[in-house]
PDB file of N, CA and C in Angstrom:
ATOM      1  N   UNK A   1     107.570  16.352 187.560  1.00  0.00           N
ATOM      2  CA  UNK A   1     108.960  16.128 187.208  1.00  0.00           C
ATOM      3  C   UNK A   1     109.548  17.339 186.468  1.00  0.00           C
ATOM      4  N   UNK A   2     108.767  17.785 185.610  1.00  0.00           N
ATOM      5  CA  UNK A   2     108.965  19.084 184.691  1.00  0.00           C
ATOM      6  C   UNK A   2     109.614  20.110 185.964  1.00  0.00           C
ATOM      7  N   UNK A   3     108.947  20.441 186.582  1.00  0.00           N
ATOM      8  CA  UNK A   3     109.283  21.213 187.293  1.00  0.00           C
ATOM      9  C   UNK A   3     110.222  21.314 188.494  1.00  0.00           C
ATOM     10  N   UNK A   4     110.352  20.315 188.812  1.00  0.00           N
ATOM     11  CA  UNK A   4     111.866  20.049 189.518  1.00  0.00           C
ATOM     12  C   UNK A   4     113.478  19.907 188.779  1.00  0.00           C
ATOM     13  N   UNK A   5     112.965  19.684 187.210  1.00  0.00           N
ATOM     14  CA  UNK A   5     114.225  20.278 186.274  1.00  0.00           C
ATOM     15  C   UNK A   5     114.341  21.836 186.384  1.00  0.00           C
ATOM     16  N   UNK A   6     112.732  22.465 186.343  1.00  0.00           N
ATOM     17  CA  UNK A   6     113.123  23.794 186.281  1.00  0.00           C
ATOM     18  C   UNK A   6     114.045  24.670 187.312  1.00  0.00           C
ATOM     19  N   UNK A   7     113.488  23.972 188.896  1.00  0.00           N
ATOM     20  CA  UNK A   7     114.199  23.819 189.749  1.00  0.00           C
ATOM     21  C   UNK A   7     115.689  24.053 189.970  1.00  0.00           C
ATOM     22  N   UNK A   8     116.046  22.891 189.561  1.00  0.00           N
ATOM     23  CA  UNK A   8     117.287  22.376 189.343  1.00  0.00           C
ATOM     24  C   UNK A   8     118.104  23.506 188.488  1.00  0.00           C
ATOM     25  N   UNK A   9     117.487  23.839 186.919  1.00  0.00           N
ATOM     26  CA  UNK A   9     118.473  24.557 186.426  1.00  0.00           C
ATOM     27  C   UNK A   9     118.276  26.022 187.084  1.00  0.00           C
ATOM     28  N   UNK A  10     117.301  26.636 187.827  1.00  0.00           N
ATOM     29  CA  UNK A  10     117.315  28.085 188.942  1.00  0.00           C
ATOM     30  C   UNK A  10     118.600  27.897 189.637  1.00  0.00           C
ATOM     31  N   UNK A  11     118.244  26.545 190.690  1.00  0.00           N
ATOM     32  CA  UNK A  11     119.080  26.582 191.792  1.00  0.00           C
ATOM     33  C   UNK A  11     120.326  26.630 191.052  1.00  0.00           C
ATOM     34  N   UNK A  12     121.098  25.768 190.068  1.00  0.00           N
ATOM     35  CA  UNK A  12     122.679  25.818 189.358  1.00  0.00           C
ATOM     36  C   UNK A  12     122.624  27.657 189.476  1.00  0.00           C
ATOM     37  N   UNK A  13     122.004  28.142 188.232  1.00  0.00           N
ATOM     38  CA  UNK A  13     122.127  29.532 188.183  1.00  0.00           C
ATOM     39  C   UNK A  13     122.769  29.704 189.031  1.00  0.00           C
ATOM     40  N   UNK A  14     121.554  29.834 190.624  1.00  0.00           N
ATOM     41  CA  UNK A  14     121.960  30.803 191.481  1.00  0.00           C
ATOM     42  C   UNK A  14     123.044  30.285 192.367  1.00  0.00           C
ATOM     43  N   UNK A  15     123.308  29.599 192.488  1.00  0.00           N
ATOM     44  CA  UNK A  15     124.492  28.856 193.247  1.00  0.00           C
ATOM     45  C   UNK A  15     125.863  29.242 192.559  1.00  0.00           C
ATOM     46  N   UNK A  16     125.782  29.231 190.940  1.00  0.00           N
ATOM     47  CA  UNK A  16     127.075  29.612 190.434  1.00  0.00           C
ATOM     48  C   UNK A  16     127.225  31.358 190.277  1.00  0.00           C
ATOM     49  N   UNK A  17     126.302  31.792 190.547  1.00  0.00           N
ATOM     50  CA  UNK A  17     126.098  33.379 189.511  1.00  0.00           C
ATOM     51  C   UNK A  17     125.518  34.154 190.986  1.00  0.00           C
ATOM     52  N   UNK A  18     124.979  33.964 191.212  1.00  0.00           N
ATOM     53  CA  UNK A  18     124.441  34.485 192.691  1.00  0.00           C
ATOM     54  C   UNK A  18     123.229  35.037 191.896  1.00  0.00           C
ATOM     55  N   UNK A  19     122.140  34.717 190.797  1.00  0.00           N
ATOM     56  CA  UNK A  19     120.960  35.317 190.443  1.00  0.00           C
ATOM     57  C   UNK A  19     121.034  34.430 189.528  1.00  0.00           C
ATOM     58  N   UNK A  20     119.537  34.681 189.067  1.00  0.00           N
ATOM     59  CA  UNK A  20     118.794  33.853 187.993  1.00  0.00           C
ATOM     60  C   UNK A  20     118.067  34.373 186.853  1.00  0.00           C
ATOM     61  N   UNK A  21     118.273  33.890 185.562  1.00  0.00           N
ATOM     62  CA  UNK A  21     118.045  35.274 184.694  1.00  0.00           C
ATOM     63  C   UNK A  21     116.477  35.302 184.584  1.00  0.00           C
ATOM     64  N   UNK A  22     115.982  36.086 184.085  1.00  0.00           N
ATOM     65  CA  UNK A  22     114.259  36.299 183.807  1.00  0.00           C
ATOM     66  C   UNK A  22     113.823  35.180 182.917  1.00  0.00           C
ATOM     67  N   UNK A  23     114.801  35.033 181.994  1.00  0.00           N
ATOM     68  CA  UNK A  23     113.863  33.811 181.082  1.00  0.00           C
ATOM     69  C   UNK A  23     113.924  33.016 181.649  1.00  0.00           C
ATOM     70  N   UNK A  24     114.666  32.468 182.655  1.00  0.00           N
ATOM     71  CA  UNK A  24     114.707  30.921 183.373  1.00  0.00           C
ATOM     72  C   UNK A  24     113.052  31.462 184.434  1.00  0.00           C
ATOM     73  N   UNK A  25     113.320  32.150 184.545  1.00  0.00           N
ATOM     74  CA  UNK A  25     112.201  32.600 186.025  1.00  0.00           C
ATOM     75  C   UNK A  25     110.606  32.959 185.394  1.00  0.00           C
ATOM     76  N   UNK A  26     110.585  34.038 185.030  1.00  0.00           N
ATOM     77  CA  UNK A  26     109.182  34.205 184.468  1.00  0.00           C
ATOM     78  C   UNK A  26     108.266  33.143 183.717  1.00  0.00           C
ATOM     79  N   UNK A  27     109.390  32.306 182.948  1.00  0.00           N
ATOM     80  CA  UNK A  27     108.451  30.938 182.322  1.00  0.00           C
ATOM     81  C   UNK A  27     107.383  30.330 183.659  1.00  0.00           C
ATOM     82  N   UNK A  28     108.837  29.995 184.013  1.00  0.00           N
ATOM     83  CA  UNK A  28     107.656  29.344 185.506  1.00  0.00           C
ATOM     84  C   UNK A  28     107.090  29.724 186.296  1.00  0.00           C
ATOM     85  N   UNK A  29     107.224  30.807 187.266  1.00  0.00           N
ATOM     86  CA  UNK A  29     105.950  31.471 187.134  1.00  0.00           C
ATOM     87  C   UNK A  29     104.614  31.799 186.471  1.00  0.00           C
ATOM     88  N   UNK A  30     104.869  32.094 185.245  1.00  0.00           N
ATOM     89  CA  UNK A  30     103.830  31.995 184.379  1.00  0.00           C
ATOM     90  C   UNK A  30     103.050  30.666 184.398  1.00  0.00           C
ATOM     91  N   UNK A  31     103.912  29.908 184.424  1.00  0.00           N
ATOM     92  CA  UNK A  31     103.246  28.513 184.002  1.00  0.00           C
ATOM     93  C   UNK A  31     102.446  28.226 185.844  1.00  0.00           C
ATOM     94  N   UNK A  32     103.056  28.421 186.426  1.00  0.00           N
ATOM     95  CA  UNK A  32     102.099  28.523 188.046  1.00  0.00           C
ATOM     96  C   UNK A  32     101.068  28.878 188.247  1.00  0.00           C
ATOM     97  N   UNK A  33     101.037  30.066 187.557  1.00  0.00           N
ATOM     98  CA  UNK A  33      99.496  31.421 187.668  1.00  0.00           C
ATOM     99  C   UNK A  33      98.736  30.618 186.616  1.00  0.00           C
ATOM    100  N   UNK A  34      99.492  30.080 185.422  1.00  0.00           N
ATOM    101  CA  UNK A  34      98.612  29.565 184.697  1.00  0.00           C
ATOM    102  C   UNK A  34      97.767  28.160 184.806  1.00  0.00           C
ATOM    103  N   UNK A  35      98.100  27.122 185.283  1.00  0.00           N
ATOM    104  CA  UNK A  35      98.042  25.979 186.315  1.00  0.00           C
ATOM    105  C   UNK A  35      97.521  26.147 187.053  1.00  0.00           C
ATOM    106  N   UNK A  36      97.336  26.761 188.011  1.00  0.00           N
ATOM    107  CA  UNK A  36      96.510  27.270 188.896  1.00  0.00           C
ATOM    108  C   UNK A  36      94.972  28.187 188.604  1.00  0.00           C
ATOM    109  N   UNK A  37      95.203  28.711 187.692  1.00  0.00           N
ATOM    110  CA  UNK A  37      94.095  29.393 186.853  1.00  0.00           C
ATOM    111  C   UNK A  37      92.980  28.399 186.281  1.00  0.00           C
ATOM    112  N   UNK A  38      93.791  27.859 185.426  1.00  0.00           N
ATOM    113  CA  UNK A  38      93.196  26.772 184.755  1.00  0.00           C
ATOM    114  C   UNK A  38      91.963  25.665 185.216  1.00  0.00           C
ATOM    115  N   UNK A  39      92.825  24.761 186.235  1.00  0.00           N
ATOM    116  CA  UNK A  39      93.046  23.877 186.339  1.00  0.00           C
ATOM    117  C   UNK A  39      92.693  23.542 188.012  1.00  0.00           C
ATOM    118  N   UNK A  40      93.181  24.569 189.279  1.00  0.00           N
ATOM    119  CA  UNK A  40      92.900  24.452 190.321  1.00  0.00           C
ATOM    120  C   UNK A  40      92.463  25.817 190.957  1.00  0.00           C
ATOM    121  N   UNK A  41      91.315  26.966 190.693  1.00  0.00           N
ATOM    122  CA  UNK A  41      91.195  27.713 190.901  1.00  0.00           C
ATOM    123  C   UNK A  41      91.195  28.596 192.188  1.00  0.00           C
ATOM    124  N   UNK A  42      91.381  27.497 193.330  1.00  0.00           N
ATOM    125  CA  UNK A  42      91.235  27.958 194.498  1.00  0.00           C
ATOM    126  C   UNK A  42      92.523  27.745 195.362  1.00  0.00           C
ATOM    127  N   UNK A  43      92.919  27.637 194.267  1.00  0.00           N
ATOM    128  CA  UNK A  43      94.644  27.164 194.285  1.00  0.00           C
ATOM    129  C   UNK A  43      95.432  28.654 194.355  1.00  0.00           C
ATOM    130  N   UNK A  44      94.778  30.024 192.951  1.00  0.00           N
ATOM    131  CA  UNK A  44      95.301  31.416 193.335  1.00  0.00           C
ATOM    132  C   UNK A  44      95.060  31.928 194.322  1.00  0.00           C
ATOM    133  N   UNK A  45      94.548  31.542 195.503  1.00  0.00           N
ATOM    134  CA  UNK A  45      94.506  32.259 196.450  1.00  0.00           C
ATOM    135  C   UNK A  45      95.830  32.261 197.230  1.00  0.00           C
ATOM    136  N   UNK A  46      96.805  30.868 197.229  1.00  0.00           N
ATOM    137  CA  UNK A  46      98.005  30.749 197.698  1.00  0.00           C
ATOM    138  C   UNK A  46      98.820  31.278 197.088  1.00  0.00           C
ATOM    139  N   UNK A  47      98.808  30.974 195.519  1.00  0.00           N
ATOM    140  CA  UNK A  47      99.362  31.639 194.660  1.00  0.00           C
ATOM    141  C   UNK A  47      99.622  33.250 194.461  1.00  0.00           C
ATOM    142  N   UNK A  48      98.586  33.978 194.971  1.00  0.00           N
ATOM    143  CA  UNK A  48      98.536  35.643 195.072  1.00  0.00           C
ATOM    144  C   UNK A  48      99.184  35.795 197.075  1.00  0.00           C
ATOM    145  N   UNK A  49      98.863  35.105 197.974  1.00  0.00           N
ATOM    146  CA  UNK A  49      99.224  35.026 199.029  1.00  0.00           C
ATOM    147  C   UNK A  49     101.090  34.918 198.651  1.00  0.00           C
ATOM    148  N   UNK A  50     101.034  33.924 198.184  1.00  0.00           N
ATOM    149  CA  UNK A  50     102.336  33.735 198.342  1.00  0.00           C
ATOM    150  C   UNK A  50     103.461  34.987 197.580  1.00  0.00           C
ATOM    151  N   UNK A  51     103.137  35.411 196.133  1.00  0.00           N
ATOM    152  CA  UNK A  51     103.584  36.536 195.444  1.00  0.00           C
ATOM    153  C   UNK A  51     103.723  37.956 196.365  1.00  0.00           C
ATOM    154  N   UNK A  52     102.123  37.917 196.910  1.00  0.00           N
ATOM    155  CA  UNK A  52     102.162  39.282 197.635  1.00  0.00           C
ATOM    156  C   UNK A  52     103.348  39.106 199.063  1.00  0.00           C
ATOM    157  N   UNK A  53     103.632  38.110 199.535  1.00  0.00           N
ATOM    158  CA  UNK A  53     104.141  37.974 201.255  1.00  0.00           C
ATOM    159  C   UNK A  53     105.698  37.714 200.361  1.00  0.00           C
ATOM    160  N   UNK A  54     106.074  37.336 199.217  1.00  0.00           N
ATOM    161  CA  UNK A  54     107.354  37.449 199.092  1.00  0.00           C
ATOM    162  C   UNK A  54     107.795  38.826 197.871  1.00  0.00           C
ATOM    163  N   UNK A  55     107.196  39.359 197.600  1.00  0.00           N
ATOM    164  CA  UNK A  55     107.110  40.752 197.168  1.00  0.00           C
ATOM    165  C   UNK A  55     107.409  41.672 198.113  1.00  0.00           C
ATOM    166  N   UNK A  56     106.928  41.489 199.461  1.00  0.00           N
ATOM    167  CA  UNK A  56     106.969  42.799 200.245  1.00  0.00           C
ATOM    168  C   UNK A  56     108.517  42.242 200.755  1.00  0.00           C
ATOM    169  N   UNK A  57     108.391  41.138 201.181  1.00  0.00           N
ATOM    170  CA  UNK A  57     110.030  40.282 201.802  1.00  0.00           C
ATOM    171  C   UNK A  57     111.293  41.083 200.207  1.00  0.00           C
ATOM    172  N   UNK A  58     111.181  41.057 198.921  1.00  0.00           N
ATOM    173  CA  UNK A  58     112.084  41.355 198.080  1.00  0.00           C
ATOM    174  C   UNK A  58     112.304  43.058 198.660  1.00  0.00           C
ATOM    175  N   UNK A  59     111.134  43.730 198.727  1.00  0.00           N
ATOM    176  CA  UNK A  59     111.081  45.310 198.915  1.00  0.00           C
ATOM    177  C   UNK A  59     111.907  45.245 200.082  1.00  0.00           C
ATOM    178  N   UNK A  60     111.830  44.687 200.826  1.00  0.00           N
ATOM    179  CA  UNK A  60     112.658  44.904 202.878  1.00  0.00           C
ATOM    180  C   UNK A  60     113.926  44.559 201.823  1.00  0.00           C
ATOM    181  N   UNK A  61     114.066  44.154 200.998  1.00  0.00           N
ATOM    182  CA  UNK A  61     115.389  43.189 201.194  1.00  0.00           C
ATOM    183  C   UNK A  61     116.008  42.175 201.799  1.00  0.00           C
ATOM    184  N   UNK A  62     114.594  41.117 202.285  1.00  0.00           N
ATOM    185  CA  UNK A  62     114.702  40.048 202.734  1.00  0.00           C
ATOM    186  C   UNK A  62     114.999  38.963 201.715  1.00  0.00           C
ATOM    187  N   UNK A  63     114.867  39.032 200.470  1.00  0.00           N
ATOM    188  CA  UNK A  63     115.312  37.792 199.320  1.00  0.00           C
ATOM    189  C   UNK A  63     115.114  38.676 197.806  1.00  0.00           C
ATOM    190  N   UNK A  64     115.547  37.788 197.247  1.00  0.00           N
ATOM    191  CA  UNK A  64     115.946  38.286 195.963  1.00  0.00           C
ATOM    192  C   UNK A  64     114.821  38.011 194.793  1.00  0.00           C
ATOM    193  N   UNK A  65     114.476  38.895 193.705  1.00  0.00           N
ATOM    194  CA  UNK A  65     113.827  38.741 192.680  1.00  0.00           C
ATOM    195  C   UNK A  65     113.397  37.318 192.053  1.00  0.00           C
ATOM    196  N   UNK A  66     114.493  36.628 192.059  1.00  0.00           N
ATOM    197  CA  UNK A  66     114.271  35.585 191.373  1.00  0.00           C
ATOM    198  C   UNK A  66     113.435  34.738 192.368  1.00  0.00           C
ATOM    199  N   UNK A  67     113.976  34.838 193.375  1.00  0.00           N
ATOM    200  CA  UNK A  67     113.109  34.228 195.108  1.00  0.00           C
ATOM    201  C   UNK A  67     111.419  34.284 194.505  1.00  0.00           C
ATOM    202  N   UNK A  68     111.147  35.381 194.622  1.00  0.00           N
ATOM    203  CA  UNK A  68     110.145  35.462 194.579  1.00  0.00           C
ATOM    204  C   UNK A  68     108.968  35.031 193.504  1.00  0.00           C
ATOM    205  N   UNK A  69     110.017  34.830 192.079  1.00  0.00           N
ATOM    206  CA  UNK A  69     109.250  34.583 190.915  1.00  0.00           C
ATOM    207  C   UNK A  69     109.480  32.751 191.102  1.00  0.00           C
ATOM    208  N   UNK A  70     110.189  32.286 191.683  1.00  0.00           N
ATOM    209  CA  UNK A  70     109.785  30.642 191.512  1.00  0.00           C
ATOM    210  C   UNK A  70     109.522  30.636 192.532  1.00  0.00           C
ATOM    211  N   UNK A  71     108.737  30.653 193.531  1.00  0.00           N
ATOM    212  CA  UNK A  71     107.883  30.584 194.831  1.00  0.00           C
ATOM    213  C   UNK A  71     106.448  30.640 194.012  1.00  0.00           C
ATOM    214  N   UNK A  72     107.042  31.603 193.487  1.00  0.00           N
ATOM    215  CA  UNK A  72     105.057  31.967 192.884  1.00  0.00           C
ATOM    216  C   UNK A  72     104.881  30.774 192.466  1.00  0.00           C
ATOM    217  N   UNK A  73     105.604  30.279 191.340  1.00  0.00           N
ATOM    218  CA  UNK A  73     105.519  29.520 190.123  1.00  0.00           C
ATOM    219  C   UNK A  73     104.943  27.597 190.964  1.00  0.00           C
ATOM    220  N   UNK A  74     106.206  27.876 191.967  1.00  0.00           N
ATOM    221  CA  UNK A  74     105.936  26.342 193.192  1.00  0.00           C
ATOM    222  C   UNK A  74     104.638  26.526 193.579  1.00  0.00           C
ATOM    223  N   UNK A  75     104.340  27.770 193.951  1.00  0.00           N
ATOM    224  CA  UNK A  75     102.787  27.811 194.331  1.00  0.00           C
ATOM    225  C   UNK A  75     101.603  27.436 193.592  1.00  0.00           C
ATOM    226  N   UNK A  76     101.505  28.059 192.421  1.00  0.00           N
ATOM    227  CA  UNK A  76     100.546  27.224 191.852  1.00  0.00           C
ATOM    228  C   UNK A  76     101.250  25.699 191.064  1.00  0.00           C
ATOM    229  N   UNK A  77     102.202  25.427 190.959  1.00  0.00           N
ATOM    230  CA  UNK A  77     102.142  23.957 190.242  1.00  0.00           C
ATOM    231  C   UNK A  77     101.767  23.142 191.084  1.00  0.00           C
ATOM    232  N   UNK A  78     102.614  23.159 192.589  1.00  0.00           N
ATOM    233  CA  UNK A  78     102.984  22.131 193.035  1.00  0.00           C
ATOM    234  C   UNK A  78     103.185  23.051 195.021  1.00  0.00           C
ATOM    235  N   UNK A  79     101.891  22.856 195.629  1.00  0.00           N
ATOM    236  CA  UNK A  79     101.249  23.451 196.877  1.00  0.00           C
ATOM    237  C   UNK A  79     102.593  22.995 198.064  1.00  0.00           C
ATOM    238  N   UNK A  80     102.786  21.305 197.962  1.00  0.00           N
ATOM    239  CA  UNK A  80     102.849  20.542 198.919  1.00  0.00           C
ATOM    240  C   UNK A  80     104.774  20.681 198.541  1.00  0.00           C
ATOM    241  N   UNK A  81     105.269  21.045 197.317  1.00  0.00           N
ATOM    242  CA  UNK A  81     106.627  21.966 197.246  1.00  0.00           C
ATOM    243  C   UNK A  81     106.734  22.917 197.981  1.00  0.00           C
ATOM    244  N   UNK A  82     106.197  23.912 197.628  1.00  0.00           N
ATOM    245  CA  UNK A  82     105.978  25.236 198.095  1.00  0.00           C
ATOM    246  C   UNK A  82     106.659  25.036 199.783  1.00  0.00           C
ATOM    247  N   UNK A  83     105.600  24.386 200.645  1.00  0.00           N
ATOM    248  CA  UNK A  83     106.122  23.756 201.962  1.00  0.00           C
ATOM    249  C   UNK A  83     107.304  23.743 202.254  1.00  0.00           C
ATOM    250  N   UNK A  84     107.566  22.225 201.457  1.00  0.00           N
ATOM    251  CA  UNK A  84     108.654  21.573 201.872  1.00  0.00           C
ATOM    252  C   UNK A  84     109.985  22.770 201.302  1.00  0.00           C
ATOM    253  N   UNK A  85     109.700  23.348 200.284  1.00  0.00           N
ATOM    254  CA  UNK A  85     110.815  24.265 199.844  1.00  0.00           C
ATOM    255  C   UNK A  85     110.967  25.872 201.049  1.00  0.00           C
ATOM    256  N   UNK A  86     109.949  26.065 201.407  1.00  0.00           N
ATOM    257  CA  UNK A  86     110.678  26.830 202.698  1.00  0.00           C
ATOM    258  C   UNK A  86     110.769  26.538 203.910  1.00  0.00           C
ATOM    259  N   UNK A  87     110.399  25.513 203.868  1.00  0.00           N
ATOM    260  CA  UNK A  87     111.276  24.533 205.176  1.00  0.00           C
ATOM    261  C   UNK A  87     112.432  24.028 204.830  1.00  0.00           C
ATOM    262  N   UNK A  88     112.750  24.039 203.834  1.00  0.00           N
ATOM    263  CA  UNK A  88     114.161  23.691 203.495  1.00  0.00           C
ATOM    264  C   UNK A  88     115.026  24.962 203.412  1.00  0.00           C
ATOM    265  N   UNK A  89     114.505  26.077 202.973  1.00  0.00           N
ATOM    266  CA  UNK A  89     115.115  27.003 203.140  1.00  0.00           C
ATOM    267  C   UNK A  89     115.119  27.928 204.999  1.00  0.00           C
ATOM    268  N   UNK A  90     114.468  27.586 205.295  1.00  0.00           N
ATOM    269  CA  UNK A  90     114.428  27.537 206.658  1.00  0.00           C
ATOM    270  C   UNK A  90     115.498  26.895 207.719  1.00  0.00           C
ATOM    271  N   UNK A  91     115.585  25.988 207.301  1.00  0.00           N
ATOM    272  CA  UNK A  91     116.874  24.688 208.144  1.00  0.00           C
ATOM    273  C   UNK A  91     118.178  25.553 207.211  1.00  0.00           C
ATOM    274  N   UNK A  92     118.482  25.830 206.014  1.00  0.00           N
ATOM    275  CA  UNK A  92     119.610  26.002 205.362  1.00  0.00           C
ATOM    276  C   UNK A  92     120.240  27.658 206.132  1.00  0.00           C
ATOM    277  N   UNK A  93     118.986  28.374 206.235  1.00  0.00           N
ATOM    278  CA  UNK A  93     119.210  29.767 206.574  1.00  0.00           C
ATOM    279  C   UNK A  93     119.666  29.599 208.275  1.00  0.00           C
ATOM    280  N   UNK A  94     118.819  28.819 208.664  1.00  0.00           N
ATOM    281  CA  UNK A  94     119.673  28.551 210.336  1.00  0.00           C
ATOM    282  C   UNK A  94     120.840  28.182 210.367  1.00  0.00           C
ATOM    283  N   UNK A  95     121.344  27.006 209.211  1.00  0.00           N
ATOM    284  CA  UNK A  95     122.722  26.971 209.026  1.00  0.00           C
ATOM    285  C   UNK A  95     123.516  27.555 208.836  1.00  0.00           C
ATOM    286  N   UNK A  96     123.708  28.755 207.650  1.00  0.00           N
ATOM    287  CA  UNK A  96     123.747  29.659 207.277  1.00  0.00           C
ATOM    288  C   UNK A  96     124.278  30.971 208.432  1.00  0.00           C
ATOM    289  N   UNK A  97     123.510  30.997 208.858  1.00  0.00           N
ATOM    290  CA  UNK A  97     123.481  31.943 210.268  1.00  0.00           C
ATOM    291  C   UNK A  97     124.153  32.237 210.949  1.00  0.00           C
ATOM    292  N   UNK A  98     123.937  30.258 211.490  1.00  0.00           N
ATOM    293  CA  UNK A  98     125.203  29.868 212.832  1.00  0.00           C
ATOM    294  C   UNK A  98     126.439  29.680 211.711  1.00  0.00           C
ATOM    295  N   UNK A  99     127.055  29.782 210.998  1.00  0.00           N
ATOM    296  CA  UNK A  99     128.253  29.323 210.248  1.00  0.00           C
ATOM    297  C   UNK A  99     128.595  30.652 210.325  1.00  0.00           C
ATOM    298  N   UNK A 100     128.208  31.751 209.338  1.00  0.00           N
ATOM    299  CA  UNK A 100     128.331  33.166 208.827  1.00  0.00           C
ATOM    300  C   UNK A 100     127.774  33.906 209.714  1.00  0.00           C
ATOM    301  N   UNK A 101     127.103  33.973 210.357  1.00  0.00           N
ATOM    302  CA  UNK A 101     126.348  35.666 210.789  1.00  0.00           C
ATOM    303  C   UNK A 101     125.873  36.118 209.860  1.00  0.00           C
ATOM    304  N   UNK A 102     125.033  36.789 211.051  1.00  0.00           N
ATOM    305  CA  UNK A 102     123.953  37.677 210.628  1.00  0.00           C
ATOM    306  C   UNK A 102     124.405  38.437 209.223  1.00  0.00           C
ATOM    307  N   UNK A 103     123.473  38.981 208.178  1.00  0.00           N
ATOM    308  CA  UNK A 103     123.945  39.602 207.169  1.00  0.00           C
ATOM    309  C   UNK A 103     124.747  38.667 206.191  1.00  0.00           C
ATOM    310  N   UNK A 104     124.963  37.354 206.074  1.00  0.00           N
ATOM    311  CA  UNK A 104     125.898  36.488 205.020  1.00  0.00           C
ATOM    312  C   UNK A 104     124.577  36.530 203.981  1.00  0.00           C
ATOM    313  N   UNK A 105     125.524  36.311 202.689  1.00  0.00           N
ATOM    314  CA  UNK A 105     124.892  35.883 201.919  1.00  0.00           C
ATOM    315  C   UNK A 105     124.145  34.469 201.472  1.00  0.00           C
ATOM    316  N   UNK A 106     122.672  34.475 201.364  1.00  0.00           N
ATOM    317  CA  UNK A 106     121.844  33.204 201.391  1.00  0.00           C
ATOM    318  C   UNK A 106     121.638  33.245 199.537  1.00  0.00           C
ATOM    319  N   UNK A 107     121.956  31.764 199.284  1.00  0.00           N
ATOM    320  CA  UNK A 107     121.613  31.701 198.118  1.00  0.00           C
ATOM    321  C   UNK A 107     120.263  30.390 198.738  1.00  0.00           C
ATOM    322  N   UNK A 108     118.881  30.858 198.024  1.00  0.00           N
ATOM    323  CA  UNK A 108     118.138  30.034 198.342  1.00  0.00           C
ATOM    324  C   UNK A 108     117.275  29.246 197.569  1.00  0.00           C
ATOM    325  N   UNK A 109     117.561  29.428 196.290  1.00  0.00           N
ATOM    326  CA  UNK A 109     116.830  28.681 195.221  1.00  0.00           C
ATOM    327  C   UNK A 109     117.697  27.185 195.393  1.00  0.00           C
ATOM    328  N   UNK A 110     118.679  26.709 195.771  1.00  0.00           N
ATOM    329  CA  UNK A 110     118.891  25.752 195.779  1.00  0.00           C
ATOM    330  C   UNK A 110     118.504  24.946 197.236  1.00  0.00           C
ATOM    331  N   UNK A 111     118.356  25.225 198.309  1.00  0.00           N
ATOM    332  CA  UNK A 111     117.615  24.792 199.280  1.00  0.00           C
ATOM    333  C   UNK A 111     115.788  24.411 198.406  1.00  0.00           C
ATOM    334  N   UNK A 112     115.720  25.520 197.717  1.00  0.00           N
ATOM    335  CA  UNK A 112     113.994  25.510 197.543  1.00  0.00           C
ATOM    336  C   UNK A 112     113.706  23.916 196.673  1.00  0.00           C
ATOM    337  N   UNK A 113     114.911  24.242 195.828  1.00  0.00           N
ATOM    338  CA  UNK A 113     114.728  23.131 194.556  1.00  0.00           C
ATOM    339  C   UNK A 113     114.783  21.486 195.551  1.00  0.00           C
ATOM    340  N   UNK A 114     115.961  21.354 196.643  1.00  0.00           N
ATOM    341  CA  UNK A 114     116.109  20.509 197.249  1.00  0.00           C
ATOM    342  C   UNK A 114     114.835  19.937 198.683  1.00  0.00           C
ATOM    343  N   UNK A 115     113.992  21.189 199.019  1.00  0.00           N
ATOM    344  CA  UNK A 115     112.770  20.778 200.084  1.00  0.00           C
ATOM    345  C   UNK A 115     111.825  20.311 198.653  1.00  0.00           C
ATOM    346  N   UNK A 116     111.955  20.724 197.468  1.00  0.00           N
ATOM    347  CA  UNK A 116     110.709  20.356 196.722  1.00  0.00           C
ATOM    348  C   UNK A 116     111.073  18.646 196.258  1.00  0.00           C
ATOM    349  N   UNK A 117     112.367  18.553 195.778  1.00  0.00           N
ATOM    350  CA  UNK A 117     112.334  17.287 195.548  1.00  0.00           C
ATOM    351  C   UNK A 117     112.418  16.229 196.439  1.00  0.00           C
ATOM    352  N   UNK A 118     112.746  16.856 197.862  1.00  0.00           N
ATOM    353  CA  UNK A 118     112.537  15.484 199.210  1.00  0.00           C
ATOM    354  C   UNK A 118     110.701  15.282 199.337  1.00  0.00           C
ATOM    355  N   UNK A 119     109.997  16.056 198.732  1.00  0.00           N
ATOM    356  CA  UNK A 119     108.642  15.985 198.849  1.00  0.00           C
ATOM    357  C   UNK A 119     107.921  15.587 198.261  1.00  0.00           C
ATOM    358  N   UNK A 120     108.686  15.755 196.947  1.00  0.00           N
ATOM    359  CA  UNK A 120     109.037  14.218 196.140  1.00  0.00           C
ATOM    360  C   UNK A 120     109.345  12.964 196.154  1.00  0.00           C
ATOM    361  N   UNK A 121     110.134  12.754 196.502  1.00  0.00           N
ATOM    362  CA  UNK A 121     110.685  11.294 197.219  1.00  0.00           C
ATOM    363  C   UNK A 121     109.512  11.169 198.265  1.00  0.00           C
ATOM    364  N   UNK A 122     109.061  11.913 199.834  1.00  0.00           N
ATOM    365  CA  UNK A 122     108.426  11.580 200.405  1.00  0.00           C
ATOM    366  C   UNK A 122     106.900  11.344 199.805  1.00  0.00           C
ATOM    367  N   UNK A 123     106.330  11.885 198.677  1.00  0.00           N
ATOM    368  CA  UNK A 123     105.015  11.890 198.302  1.00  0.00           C
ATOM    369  C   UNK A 123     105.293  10.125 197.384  1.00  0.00           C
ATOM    370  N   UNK A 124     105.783  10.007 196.903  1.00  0.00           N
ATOM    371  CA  UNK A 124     105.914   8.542 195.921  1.00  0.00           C
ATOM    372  C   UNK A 124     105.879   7.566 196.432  1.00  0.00           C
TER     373      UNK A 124
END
């Protein structure tokens, strides 16, 4: 639950501001690597998978900084988010697409926050 507030206040950010500041972002992340460290160790392997494959996506200029630091963070808390949050960003960006063209601007922390909490609802 914790973490679908954190969610929630990313996606507002980025939906109103078009970015998300570091203190909202690095907490959770941190708290991912750390959760995962802890607690499910074979869990950083998605967790470093996932950092490294949306690290190189920030460098192309395929998504944005903050993208990448709560992906990490979904990765280690919460695996079966992670999923559903880029499949949600997946369906939003096809929308996206066909509406705007190629090159529009994608805000995607709020798709992410919204595949994590239908996976929610569907996991309960």
């Amino acid at each position: 639950m914790a973490m679908l507030v954190w969610l929630v206040a990313c996606a507002v950010f980025d939906w109103r501001k078009g970015e998300v500041p570091n203190w909202l972002t690095l907490p959770g992340m941190a708290a991912g690597i750390a959760y995962a460290s802890l607690f499910h160790s074979e869990r950083l392997v998605l967790v470093a998978a996932t950092f490294i494959i949306m690290l190189g996506l920030f460098f192309i200029k395929g998504m944005g900084g903050a993208d990448v630091k709560v992906l990490t963070g979904v990765a280690g808390l919460w695996p079966a988010g992670l999923v559903a949050a880029l499949l949600a960003q997946g369906i939003w960006g096809v929308i996206v697409l066909i509406r705007k063209g190629r090159g529009a601007e994608f805000r995607a922390i709020p798709a992410y926050a919204a595949g994590a909490a239908l996976s929610a609802i569907i996991l309960l």
